[in-house]
Protein backbone atom coordinates (compact mmCIF):
# COMPACT_ATOMS: atom_id res chain seq x y z
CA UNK A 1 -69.10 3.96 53.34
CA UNK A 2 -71.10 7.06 53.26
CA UNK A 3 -71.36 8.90 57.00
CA UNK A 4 -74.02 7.95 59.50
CA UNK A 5 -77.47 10.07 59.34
CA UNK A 6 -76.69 10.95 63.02
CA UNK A 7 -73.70 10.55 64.73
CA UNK A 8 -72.43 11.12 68.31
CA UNK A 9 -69.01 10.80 70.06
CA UNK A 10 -68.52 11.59 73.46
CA UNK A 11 -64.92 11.99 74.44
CA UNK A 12 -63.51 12.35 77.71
CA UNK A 13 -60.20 13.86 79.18
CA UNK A 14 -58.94 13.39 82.93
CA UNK A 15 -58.00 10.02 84.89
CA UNK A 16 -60.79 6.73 85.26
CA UNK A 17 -61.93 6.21 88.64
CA UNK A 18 -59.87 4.31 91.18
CA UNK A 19 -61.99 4.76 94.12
CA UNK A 20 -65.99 4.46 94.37
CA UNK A 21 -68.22 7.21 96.95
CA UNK A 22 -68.42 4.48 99.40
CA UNK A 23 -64.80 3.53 99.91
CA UNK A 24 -63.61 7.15 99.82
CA UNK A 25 -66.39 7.90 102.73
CA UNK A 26 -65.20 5.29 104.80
CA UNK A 27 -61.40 6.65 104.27
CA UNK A 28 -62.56 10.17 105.01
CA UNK A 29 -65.30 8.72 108.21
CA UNK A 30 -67.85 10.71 106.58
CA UNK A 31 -71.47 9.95 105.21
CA UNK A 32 -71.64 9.07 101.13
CA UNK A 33 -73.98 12.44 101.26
CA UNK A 34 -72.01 14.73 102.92
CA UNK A 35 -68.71 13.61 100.42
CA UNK A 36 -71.37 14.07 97.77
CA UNK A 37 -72.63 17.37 98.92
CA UNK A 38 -69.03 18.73 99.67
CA UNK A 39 -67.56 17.79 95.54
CA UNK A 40 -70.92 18.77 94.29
CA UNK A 41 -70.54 22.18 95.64
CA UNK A 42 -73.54 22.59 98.24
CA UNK A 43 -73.34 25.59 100.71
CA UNK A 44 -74.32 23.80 103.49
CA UNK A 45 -70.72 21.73 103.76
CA UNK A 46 -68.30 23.31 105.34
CA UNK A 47 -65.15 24.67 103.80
CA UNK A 48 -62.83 23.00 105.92
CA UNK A 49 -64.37 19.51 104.73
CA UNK A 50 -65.41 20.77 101.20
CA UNK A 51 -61.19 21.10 101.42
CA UNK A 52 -60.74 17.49 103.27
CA UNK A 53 -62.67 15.87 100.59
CA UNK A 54 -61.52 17.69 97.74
CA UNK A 55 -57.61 16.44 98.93
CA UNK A 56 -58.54 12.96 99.37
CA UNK A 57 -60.52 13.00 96.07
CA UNK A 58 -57.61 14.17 94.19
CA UNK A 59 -54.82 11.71 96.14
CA UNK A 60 -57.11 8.80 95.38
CA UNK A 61 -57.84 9.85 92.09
CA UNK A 62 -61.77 9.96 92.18
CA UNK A 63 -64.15 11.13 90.27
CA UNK A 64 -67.86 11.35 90.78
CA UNK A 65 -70.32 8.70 88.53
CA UNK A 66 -71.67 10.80 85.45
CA UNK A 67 -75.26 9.69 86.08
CA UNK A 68 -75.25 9.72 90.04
CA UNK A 69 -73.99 13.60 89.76
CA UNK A 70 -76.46 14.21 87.02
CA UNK A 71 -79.41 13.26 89.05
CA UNK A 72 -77.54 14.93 92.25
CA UNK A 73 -77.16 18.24 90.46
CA UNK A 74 -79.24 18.76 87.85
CA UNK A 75 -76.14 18.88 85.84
CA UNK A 76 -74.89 16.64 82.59
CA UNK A 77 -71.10 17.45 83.42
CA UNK A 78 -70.89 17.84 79.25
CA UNK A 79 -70.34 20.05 76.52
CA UNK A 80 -71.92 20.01 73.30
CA UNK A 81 -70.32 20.45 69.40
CA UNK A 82 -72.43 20.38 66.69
CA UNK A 83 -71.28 20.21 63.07
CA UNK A 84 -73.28 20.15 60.07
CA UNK A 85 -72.79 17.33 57.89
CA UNK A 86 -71.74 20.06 55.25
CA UNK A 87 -68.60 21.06 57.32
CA UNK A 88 -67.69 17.56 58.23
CA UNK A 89 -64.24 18.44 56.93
CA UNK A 90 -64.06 20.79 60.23
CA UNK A 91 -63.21 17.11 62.21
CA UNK A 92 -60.21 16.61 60.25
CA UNK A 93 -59.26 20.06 60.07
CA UNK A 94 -55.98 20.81 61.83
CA UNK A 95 -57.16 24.15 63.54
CA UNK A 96 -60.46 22.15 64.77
CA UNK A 97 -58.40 19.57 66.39
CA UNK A 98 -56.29 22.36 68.09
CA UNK A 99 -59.34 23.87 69.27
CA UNK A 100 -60.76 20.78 71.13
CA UNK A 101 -57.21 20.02 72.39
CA UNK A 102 -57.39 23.74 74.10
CA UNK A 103 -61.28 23.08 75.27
CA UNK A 104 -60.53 19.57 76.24
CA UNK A 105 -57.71 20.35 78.75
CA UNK A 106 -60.33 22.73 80.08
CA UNK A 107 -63.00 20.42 80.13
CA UNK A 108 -60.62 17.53 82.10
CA UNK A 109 -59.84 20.19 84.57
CA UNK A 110 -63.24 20.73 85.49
CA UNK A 111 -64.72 16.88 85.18
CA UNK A 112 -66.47 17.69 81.88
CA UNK A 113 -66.82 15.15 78.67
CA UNK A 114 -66.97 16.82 75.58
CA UNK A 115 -70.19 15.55 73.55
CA UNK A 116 -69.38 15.86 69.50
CA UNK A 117 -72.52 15.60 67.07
CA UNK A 118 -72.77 15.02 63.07
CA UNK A 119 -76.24 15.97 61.94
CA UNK A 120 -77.75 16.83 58.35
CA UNK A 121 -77.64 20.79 57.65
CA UNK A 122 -81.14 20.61 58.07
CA UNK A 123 -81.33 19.11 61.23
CA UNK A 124 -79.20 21.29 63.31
CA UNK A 125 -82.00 23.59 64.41
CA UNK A 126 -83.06 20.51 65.99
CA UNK A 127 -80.44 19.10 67.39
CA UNK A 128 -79.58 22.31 69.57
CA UNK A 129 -83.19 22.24 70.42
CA UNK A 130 -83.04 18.06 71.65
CA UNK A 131 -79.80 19.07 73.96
CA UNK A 132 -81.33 21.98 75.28
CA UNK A 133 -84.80 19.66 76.52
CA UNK A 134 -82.92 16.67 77.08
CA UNK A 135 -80.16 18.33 79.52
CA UNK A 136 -77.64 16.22 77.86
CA UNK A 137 -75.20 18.51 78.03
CA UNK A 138 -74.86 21.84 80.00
CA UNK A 139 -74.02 24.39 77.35
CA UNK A 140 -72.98 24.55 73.90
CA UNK A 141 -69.58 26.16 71.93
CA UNK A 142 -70.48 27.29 68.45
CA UNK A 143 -67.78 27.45 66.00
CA UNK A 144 -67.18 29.19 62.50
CA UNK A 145 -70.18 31.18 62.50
CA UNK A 146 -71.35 32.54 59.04
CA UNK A 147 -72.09 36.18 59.14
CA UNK A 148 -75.31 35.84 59.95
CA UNK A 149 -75.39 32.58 61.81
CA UNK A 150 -79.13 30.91 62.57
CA UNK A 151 -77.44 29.15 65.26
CA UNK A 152 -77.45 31.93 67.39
CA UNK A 153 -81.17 33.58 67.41
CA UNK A 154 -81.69 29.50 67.67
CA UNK A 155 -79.67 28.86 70.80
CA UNK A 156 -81.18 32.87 72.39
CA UNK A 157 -84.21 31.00 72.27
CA UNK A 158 -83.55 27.97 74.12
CA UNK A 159 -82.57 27.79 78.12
CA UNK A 160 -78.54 26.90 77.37
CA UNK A 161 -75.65 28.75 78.00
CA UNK A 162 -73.26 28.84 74.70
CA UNK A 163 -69.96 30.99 73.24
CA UNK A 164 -69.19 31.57 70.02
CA UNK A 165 -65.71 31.09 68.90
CA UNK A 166 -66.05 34.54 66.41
CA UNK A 167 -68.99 36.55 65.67
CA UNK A 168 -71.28 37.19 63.22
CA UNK A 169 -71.39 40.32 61.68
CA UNK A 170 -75.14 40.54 60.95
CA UNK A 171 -76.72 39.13 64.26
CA UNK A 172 -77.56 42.37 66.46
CA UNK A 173 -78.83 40.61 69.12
CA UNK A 174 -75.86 40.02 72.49
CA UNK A 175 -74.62 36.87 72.42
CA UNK A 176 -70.88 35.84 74.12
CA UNK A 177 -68.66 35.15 71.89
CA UNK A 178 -64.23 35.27 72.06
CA UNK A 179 -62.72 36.14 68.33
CA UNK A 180 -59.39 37.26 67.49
CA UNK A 181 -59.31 40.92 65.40
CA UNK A 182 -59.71 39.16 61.93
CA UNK A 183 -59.91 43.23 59.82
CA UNK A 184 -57.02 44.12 62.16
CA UNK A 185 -54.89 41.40 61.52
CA UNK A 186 -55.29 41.08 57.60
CA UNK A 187 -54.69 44.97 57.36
CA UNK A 188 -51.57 44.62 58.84
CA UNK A 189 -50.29 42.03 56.82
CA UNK A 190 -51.68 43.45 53.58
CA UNK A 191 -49.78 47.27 54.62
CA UNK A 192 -46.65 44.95 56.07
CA UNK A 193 -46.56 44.04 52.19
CA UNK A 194 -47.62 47.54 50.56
CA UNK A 195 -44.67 48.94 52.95
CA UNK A 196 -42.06 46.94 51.41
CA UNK A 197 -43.22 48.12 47.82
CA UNK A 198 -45.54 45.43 46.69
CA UNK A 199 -48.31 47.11 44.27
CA UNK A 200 -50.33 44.10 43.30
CA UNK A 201 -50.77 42.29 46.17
CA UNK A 202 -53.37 39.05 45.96
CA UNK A 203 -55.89 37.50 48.73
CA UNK A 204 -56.05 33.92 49.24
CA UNK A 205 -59.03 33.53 51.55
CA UNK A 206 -61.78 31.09 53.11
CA UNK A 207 -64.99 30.73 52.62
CA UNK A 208 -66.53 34.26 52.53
CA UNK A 209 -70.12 33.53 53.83
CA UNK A 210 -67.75 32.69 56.86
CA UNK A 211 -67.46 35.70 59.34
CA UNK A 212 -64.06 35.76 60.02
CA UNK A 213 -63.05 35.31 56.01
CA UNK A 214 -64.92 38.19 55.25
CA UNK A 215 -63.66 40.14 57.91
CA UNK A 216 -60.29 39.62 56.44
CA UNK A 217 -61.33 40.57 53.62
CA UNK A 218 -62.26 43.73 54.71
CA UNK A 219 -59.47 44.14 56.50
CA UNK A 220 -57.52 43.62 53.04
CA UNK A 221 -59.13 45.83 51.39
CA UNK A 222 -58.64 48.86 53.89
CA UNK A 223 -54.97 48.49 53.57
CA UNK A 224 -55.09 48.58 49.95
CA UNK A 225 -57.63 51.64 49.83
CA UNK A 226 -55.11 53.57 52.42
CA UNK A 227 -51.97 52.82 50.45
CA UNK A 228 -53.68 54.14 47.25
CA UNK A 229 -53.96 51.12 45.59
CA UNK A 230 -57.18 49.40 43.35
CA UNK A 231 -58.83 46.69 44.69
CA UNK A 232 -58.89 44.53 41.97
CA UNK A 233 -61.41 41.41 42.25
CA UNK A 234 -58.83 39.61 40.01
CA UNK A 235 -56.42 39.61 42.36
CA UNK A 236 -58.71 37.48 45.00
CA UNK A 237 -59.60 33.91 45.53
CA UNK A 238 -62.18 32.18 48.11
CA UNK A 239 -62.89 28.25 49.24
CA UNK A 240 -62.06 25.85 51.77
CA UNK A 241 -58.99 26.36 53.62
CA UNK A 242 -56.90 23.60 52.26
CA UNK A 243 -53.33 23.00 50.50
CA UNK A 244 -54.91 22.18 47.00
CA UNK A 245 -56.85 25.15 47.20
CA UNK A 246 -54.20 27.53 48.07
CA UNK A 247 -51.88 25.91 45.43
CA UNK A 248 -54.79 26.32 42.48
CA UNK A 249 -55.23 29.78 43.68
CA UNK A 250 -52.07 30.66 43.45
CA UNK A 251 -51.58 28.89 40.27
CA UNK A 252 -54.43 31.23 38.64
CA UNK A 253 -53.28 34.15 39.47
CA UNK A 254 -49.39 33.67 38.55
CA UNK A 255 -50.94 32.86 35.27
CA UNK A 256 -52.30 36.26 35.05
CA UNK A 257 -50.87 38.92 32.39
CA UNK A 258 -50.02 40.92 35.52
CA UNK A 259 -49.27 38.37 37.92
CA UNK A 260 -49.54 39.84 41.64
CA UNK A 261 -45.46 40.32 43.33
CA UNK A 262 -47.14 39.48 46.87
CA UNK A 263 -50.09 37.34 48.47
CA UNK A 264 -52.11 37.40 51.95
CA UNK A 265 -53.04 33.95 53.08
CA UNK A 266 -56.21 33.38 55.20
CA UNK A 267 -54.12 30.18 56.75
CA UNK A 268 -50.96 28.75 57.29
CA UNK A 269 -52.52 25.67 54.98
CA UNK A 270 -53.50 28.05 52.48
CA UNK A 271 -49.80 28.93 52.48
CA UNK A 272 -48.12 26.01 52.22
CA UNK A 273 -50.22 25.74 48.44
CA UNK A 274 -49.37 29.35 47.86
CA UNK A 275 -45.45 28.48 48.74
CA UNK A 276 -46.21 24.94 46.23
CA UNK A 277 -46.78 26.93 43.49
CA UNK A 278 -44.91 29.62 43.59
CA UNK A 279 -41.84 27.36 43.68
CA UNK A 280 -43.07 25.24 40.67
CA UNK A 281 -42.38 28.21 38.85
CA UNK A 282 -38.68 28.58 39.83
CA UNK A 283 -39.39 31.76 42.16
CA UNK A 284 -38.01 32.50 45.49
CA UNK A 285 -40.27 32.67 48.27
CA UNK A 286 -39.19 36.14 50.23
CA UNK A 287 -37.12 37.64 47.10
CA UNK A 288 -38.83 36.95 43.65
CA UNK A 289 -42.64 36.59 45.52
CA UNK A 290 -44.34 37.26 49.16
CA UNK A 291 -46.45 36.13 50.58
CA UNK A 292 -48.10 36.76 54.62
CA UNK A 293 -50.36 34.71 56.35
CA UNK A 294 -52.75 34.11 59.48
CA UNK A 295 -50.98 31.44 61.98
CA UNK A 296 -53.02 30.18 63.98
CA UNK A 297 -50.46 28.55 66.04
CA UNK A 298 -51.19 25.40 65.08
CA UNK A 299 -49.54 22.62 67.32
CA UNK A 300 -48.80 19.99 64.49
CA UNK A 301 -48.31 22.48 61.82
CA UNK A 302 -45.57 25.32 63.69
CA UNK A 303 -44.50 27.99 62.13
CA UNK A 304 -41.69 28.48 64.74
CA UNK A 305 -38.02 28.57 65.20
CA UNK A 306 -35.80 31.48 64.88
CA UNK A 307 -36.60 32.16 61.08
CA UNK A 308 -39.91 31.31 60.54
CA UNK A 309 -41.08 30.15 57.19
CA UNK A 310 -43.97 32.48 56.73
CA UNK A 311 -44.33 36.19 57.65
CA UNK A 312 -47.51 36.00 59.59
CA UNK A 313 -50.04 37.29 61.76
CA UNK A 314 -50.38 34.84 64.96
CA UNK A 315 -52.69 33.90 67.72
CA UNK A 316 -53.26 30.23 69.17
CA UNK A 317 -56.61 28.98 68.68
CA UNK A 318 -55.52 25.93 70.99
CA UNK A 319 -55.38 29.23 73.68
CA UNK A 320 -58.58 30.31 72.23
CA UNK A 321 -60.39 27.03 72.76
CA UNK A 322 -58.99 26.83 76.44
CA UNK A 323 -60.68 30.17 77.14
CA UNK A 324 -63.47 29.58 75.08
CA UNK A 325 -63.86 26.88 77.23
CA UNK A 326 -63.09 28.76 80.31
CA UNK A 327 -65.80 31.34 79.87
CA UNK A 328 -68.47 28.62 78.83
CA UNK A 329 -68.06 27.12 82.19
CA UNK A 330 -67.98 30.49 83.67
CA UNK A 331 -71.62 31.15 82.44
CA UNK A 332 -72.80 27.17 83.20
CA UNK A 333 -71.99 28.56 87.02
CA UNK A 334 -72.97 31.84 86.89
CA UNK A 335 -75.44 32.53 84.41
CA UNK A 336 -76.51 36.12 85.64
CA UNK A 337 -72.95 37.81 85.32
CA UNK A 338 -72.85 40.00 82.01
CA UNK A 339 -72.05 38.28 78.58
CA UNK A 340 -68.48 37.93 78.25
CA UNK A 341 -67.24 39.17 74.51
CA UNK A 342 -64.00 39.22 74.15
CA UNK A 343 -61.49 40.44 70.91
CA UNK A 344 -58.05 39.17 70.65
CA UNK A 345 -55.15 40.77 68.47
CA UNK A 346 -52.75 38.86 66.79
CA UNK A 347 -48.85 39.37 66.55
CA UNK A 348 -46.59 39.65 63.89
CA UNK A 349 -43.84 37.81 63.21
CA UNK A 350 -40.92 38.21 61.21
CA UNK A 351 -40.48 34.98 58.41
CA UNK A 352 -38.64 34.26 55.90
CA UNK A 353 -41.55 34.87 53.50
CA UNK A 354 -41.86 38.41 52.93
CA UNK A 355 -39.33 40.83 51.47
CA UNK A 356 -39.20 44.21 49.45
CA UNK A 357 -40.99 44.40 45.95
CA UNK A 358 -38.86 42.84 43.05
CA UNK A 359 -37.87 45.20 40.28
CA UNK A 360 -39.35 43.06 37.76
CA UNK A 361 -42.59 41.97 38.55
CA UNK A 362 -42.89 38.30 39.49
CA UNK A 363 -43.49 35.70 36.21
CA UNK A 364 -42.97 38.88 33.60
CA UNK A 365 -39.64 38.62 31.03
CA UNK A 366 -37.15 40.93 31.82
């Protein structure tokens, strides 16, 4: 069946309600409004019972009605996700998933629902704009932004706090946003490869229009241009961060006259179709090819142990969408502190992956 026009999921994380206002009032001797008042935050309640009713609220495991709080406070207790029906793959995607599991934890924490929307590319404009009037939800986390990203002027123009997990390199205009140091990251990878000897090292990346791809990119490039070495567009590959395409990309260019001794990898999924096809061919990931890649830490895909597989520049995004998360709720309460931007660098580790340059190049007769 084809998708819905216009989809909407609302998940929720914490513990049901085992205690209504009125029973947890009588346990506490207090009025339904002041218990209200006290979880809802009013100054006008005490800290000493904002305390007493926070306890008992947590040892009888309540948690306020949605639409009673809503109308108490003004506020949906929800966060919105939009995707595009053109990145519907994003809700299957591995590092999406990990994402929302960081956010989510956050969100339970805090009595927030997540609210998840599928709308038609066109209709996205829209969509931010019908949350915004419709206080449906109380701000907005944008993800994958292109480089430059109508989302953003759209959401500066509407009365709802949002954070961008990454940036986008053409939008002047302040915005908060949390991204890890995509140039930074790929640079070092790309010169952890030139170090050991490699001379025609290849790029495996995502989607370009993307921000963070083409920040890679850059960042490729850089260490090629320091080391001395031509960047050669025949030695890179774009598209959707998958297995298959990281396995046809790799396939391409080991069919090359001069096939490359060494690839980066945008993704650990990438990899795993770089690592496919290299090994079709009989070589030896780590000896006979190389290959480095960005980990994003993924929780059902590690790249752990003592020997890693891959040589690769980490950071969680699972950690990512937990602050991401953090600092979205952060501006829901106080929406006159300064825009929080913040740039995360990502760590190196040692696989099994990556070794010094073979003699002969990789795929050529001796």
């Amino acid at each position: 069946m084809p998708p819905p026009r216009h989809a909407a999921l609302i998940l929720h994380w914490g513990q049901g309600n085992d205690m209504n206002l009125k029973e947890l009032s009588r346990r506490l001797q207090l009025s339904q409004t002041t218990v209200s008042r006290a979880l809802n935050g009013y100054p006008e309640v005490s800290d000493s019972t904002r305390k007493r009713v926070a306890d008992a609220a947590a040892k009888f495991n309540y948690s306020p009605n949605a639409r009673a709080q809503t109308l108490a406070t003004g506020k949906s207790k929800s966060i919105g996700h939009i995707i595009a029906m053109s990145n519907q793959t994003e809700l299957t995607n591995m590092v999406f998933a990990d994402f929302v599991a960081g956010a989510g934890l956050i969100y339970g924490e805090h009595g927030y629902t997540m609210t998840l929307k599928i709308v038609p590319d066109r209709e996205e404009p829209a969509a931010y704009r019908a949350l915004s009037e419709r206080g449906t939800v109380d701000g907005v986390i944008v993800q994958a932004p292109a480089c430059n990203d109508p989302r953003i002027s759209c959401l500066l123009s509407l009365d709802i706090p949002f954070v961008v997990h990454g940036r986008a390199s053409d939008v002047s205009a302040p915005y908060a946003w949390l991204d890890v140091n995509n140039k930074r990251a790929i640079d070092t990878a790309t010169t952890h490869l030139t170090d050991l000897g490699h001379r025609r090292v290849a790029l495996v990346n995502g989607r370009e229009t993307l921000d963070f791809a083409a920040r890679r990119r850059s960042g490729y490039e850089a260490a090629l241009q320091r080391a001395g070495l031509p960047v050669d567009p025949r030695l890179m590959r774009s598209g959707d961060m998958s297995e298959p395409n990281g396995y046809d990309a790799a396939r391409a260019l080991l069919d090359e006259k001069q096939p490359p001794s060494a690839f980066v990898a945008s993704s650990v999924v990438l990899a795993l179709g770089v690592k496919r096809a290299v090994e079709e061919r009989g070589l030896r990931l780590g000896q006979d090819v190389s290959l480095v890649c960005f980990d994003d830490d993924i929780s059902y895909l590690p790249n752990a142990g003592e020997k890693p597989v891959f040589t690769a520049m980490r950071s969680s995004v699972r950690a990512a969408g937990a602050r991401c998360a953090t600092l979205l709720l952060s501006r829901i309460n106080a929406p006159d502190q300064p825009l929080p931007q913040e740039l995360w660098e990502a760590e190196l580790v040692q696989g099994l992956s990556s070794g010094p340059a073979p003699e002969i190049p990789a795929g050529a007769t001796p």
